[in-house]
Protein backbone atom coordinates (compact mmCIF):
# COMPACT_ATOMS: atom_id res chain seq x y z
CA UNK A 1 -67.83 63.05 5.10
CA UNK A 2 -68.86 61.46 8.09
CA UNK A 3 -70.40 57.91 7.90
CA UNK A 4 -74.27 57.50 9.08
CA UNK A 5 -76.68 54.78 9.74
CA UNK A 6 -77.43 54.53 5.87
CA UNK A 7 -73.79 53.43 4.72
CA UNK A 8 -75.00 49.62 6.66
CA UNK A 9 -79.07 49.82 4.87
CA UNK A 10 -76.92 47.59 1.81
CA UNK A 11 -78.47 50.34 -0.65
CA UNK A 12 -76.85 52.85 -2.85
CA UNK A 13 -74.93 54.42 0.42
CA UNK A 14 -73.90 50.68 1.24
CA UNK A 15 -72.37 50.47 -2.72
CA UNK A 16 -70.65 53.68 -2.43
CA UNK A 17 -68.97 52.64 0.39
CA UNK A 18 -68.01 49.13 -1.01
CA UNK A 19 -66.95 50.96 -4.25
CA UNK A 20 -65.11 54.35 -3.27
CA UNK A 21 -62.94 52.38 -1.03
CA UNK A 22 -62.85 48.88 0.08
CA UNK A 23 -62.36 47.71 -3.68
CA UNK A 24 -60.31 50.39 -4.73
CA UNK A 25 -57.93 49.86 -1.85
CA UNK A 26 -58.10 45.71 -1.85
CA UNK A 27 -58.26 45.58 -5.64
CA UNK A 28 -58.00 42.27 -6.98
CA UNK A 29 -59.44 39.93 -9.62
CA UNK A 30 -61.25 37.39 -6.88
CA UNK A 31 -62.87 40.24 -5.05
CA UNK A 32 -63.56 42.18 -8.60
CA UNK A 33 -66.31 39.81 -9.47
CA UNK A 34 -68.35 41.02 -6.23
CA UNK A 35 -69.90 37.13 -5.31
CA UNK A 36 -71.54 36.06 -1.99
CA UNK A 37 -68.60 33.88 -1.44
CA UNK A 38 -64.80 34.05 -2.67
CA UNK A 39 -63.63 31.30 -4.72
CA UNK A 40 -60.29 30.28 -4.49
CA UNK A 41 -57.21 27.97 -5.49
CA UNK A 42 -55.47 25.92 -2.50
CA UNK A 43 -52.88 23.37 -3.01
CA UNK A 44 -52.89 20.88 -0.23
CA UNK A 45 -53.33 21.13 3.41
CA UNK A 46 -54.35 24.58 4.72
CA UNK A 47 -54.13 26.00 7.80
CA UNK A 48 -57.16 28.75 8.59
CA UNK A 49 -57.68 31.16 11.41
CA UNK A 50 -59.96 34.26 12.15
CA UNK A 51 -58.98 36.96 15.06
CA UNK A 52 -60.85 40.78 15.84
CA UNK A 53 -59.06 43.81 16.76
CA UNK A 54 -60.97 46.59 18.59
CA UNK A 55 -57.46 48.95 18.98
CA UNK A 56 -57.24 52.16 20.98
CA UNK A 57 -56.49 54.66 19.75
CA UNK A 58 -56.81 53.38 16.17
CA UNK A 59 -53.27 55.16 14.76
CA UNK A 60 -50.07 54.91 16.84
CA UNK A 61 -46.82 55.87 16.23
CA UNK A 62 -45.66 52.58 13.64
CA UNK A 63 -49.52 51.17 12.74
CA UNK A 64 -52.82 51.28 13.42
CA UNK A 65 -55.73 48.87 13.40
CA UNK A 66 -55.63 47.85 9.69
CA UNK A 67 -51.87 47.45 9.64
CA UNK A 68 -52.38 45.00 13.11
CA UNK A 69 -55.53 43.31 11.78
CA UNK A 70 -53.45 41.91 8.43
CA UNK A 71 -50.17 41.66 10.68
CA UNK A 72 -51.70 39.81 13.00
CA UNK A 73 -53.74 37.04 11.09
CA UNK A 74 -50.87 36.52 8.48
CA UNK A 75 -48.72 35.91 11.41
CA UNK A 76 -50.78 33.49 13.46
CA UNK A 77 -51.02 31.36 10.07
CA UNK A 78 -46.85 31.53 9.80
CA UNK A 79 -46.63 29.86 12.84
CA UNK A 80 -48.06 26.70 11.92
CA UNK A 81 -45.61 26.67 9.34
CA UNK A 82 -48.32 28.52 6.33
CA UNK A 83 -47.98 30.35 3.69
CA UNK A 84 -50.43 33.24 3.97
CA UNK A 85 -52.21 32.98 0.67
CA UNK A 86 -56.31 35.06 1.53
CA UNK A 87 -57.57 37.34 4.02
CA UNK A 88 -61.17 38.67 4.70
CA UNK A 89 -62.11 41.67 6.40
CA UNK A 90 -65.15 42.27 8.32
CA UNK A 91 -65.39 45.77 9.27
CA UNK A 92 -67.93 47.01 12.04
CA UNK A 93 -67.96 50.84 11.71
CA UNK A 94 -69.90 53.59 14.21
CA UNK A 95 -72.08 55.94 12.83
CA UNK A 96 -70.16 59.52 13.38
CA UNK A 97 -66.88 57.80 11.74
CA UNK A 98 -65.04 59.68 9.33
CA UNK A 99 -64.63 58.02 5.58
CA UNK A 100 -61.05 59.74 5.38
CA UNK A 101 -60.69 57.67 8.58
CA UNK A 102 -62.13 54.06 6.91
CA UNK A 103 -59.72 54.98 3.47
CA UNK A 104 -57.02 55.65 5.68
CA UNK A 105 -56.78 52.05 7.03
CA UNK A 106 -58.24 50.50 3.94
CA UNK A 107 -55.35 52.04 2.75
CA UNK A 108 -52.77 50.66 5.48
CA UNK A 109 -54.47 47.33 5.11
CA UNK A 110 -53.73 47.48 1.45
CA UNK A 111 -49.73 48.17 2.01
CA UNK A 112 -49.80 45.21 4.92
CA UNK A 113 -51.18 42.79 2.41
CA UNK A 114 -48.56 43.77 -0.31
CA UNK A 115 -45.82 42.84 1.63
CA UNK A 116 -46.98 40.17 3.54
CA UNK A 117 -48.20 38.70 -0.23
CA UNK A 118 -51.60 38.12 0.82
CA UNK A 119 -55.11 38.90 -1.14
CA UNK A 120 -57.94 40.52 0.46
CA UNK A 121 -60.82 38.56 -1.56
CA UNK A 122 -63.84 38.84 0.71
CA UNK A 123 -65.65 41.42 3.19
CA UNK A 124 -68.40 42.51 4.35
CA UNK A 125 -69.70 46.02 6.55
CA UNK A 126 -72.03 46.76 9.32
CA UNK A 127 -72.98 50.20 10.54
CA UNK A 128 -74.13 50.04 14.15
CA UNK A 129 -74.65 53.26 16.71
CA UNK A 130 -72.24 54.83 18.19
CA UNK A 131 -69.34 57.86 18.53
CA UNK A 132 -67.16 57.14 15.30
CA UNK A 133 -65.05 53.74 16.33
CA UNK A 134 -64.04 51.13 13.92
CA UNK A 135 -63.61 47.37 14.38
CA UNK A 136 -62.21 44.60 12.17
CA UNK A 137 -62.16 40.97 11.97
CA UNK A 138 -59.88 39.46 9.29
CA UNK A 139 -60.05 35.79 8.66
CA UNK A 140 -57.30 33.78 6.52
CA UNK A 141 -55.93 30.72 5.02
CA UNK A 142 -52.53 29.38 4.22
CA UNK A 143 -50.84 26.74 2.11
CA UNK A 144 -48.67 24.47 4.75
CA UNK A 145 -45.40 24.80 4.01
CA UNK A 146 -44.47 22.57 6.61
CA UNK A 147 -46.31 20.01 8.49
CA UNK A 148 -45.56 19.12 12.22
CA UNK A 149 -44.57 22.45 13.88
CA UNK A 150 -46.97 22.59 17.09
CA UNK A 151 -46.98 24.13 20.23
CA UNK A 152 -47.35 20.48 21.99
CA UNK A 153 -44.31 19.65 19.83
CA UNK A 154 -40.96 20.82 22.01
CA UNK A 155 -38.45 18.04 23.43
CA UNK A 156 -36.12 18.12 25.78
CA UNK A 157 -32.51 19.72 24.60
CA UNK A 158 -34.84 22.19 21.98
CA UNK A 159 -33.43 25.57 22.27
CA UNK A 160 -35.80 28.92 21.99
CA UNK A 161 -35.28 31.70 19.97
CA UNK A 162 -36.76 35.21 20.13
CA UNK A 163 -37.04 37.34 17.16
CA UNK A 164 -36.40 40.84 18.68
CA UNK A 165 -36.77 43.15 21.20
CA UNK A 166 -39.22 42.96 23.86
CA UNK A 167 -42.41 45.08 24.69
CA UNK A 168 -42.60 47.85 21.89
CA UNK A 169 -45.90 47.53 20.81
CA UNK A 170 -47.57 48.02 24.25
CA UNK A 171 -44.84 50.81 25.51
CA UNK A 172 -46.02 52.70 21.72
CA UNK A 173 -49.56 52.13 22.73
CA UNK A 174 -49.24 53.21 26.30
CA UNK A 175 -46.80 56.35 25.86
CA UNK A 176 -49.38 57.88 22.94
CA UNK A 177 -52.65 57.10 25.70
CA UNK A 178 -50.84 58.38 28.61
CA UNK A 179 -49.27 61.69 26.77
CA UNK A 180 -45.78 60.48 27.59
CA UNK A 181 -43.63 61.77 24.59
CA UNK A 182 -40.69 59.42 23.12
CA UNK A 183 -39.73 58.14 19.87
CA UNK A 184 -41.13 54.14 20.52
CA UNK A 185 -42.79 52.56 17.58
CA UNK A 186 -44.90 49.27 17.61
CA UNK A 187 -43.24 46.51 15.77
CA UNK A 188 -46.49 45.96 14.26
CA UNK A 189 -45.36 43.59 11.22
CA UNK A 190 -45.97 40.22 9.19
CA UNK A 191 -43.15 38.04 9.80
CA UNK A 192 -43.02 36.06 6.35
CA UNK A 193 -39.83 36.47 5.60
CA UNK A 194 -38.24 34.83 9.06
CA UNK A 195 -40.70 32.08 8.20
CA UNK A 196 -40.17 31.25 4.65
CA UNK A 197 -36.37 31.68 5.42
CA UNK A 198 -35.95 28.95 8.46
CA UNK A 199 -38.60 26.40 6.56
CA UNK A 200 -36.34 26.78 2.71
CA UNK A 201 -33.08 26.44 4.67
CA UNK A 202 -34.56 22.92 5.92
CA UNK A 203 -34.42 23.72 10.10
CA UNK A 204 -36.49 21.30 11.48
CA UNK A 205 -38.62 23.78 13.49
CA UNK A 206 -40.49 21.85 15.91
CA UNK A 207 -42.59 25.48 17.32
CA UNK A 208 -43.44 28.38 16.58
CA UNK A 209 -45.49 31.43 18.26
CA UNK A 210 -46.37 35.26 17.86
CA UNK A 211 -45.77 36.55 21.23
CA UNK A 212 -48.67 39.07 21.09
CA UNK A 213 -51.14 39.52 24.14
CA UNK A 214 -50.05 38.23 27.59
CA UNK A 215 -46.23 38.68 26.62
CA UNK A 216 -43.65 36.52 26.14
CA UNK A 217 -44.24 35.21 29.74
CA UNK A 218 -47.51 33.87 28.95
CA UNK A 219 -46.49 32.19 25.51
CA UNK A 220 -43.89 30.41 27.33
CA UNK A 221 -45.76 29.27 29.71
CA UNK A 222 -48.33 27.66 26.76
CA UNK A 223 -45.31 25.40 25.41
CA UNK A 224 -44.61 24.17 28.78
CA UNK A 225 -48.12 22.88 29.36
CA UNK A 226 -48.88 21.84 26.15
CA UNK A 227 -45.23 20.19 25.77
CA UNK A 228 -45.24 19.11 29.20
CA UNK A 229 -41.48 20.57 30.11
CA UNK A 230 -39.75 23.30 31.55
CA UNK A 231 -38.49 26.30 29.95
CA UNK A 232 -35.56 27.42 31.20
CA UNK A 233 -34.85 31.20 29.62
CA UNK A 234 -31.79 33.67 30.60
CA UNK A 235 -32.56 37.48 31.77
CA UNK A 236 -29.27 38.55 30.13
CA UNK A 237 -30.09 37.29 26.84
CA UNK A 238 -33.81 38.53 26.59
CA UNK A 239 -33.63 41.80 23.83
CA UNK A 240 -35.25 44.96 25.12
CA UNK A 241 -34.11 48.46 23.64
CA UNK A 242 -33.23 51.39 25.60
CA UNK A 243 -35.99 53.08 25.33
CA UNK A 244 -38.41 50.34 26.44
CA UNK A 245 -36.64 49.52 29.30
CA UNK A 246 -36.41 53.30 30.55
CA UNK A 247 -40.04 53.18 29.63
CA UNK A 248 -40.65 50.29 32.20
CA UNK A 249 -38.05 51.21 34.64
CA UNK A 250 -40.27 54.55 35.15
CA UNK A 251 -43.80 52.86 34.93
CA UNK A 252 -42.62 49.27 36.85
CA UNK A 253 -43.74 47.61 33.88
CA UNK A 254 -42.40 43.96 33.23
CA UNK A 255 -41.22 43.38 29.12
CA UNK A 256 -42.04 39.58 29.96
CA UNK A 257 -45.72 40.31 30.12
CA UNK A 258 -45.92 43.27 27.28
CA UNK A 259 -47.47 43.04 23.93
CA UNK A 260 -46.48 42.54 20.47
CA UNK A 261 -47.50 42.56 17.24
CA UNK A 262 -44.06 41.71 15.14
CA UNK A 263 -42.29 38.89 17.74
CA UNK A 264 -42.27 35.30 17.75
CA UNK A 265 -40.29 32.34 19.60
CA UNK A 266 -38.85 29.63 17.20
CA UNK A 267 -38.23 26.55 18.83
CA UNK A 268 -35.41 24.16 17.32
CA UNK A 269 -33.18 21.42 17.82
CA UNK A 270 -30.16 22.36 19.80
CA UNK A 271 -27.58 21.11 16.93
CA UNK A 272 -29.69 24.02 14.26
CA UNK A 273 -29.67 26.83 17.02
CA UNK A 274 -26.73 28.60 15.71
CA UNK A 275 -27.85 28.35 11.87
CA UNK A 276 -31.38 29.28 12.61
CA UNK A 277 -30.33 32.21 14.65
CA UNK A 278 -28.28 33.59 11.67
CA UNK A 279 -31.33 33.05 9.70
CA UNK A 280 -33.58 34.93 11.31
CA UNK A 281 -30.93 37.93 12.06
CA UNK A 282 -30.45 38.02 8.36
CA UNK A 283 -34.48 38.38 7.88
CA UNK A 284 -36.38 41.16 7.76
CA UNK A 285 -37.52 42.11 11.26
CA UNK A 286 -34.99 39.70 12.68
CA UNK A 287 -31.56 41.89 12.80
CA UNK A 288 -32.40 41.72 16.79
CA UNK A 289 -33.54 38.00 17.00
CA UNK A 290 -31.03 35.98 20.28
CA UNK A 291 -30.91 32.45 21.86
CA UNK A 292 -32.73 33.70 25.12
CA UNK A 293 -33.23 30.10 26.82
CA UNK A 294 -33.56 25.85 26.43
CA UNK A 295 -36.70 22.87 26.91
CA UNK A 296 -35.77 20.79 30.10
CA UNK A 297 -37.00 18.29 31.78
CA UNK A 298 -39.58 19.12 34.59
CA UNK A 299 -42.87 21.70 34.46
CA UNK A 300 -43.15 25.72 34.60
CA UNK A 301 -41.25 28.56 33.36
CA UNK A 302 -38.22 29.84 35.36
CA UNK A 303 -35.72 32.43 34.57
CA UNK A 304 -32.03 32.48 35.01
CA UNK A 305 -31.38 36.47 36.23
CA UNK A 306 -28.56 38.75 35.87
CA UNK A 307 -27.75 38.39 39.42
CA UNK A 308 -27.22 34.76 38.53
CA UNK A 309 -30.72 33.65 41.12
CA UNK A 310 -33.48 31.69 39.66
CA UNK A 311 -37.13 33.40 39.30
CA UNK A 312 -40.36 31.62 38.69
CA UNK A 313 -42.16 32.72 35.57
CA UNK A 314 -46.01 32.62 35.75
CA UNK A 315 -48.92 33.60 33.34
CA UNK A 316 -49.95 36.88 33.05
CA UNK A 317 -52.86 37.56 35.58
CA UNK A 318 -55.58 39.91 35.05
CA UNK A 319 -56.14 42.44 32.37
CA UNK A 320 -52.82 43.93 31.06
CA UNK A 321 -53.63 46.71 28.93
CA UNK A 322 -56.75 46.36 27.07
CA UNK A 323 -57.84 47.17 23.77
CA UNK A 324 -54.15 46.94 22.34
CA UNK A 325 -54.59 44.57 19.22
């Protein structure tokens, strides 16, 4: 059944759509009772954010736009050192879409939520022209956990930690748009338990950040600027698998500047490196996580390479690949 310009008129079509499988598939007693406005119970400080994802194509080989639009909210709130507690979703639909299509992620959404332990208590839908394409904005709030942790927050001595490999989002993205067959998989996931484990085991965590759009590169160069430092980080240390880096050997791509949905840098004292590191290796998604660099004195991002020469580490400039999260 393919959805039309009726499914957004807020009539019976509207209800159908609602029913048969936004509230089957998000199920819970807060969005059960079918109010204008969600209400919920929050202990404390919160932390609250809101992001869209317009993916193409919407299914890749390890996601697709639902799984990224949970992954990626619960994980922005994790940074600042939240709990993930509600989500809404705001879904944008074409007319021409298939409903098999909108259960599908509803469906993925549903799973993402689960494990990241997260309630979907809100929504809404809008049916607008067009050839079948879906869009979502999620927004959600978190309990702090732990107060402080802040981009602007990194002193000189912190070391930097990186979750896992490099780039595997984008090359999955890239390899299913350009044909190219391999067995890449975006990392699309919530990171939770890396979180919850550094926080309960009391490492004084002074940042934390997803490295999503604009690579690890970019993020790196955020902390310096916002910190006012240098980051010094080491090519031999950075994690990329196999595959990826064939995959950007043959395309010239740099891992520094590729995408992810399931990374983050954890910046710590220098004394809590090793513990933290064992942490995160011991956490789901972190069996890959490594020490790739330090916070120095001075301004800029440079890199340590394997030839043992120094490279200057800037922004990402221009458009990367678009339409990946």
């Amino acid at each position: 059944m393919k959805i039309d310009m009726a499914y957004g008129s807020g009539g019976k079509q509207t209800g159908n759509l609602i029913n048969d499988i936004f509230l089957k598939n998000f199920d819970n007693s807060i969005l059960a009772k079918m109010e204008d406005s969600a209400v919920l119970k929050v202990n404390g400080k919160i932390a609250y954010t809101t992001d869209s994802f317009v993916v193409t194509p919407m299914f890749f080989p390890g996601g697709d736009i639902g799984k990224v639009a949970v992954c990626g909210t619960v994980n922005d709130l994790l940074m600042m050192g939240a709990i993930p507690k509600y989500l809404t979703a705001g879904f944008i639909i074409e007319e021409g879409a298939d409903m098999e299509t909108i259960d599908r992620i509803a469906k993925s959404m549903s799973l993402a939520a689960k494990e990241a332990k997260v309630q979907i208590v809100a929504g809404d839908t809008k049916v607008i022209e067009g050839k079948g394409g879906v869009y979502i904005n999620t927004s959600g709030i978190g309990e702090i956990m732990k107060s402080g942790i802040s981009i602007s927050n990194c002193k000189k001595g912190d070391v930097i930690l990186l979750s896992g490999n490099l780039g595997e989002h984008h090359a999955a993205i890239m390899s299913l748009r350009m044909g190219i067959e391999n067995t890449i998989q975006s990392d699309c996931a919530p990171l939770r338990s890396i979180v919850k484990n550094l926080l309960e085991h009391n490492i004084r965590v002074h940042c934390m950040r997803d490295v999503t759009r604009g690579g690890l590169a970019t993020v790196l160069n955020e902390v310096s600027q916002s910190s006012s430092c240098c980051v010094e980080i080491y090519e031999d240390s950075i994690p990329v698998s196999a595959q990826v880096k064939g995959f950007c050997d043959i395309l010239g791509l740099d891992p520094l500047y590729m995408a992810n949905e399931g990374k983050m840098i954890a910046v710590v004292p220098e004394n809590q490196a090793e513990k933290a590191l064992a942490i995160i290796k011991k956490s789901r998604y972190g069996a890959n996580a490594q020490i790739i660099g330090k916070i120095t004195k001075g301004s800029g991002v440079t890199m340590t390479t394997s030839l043992k020469g120094s490279r200057i580490i800037d922004i990402l400039y221009g458009e990367g690949l678009p339409r990946i999260c």
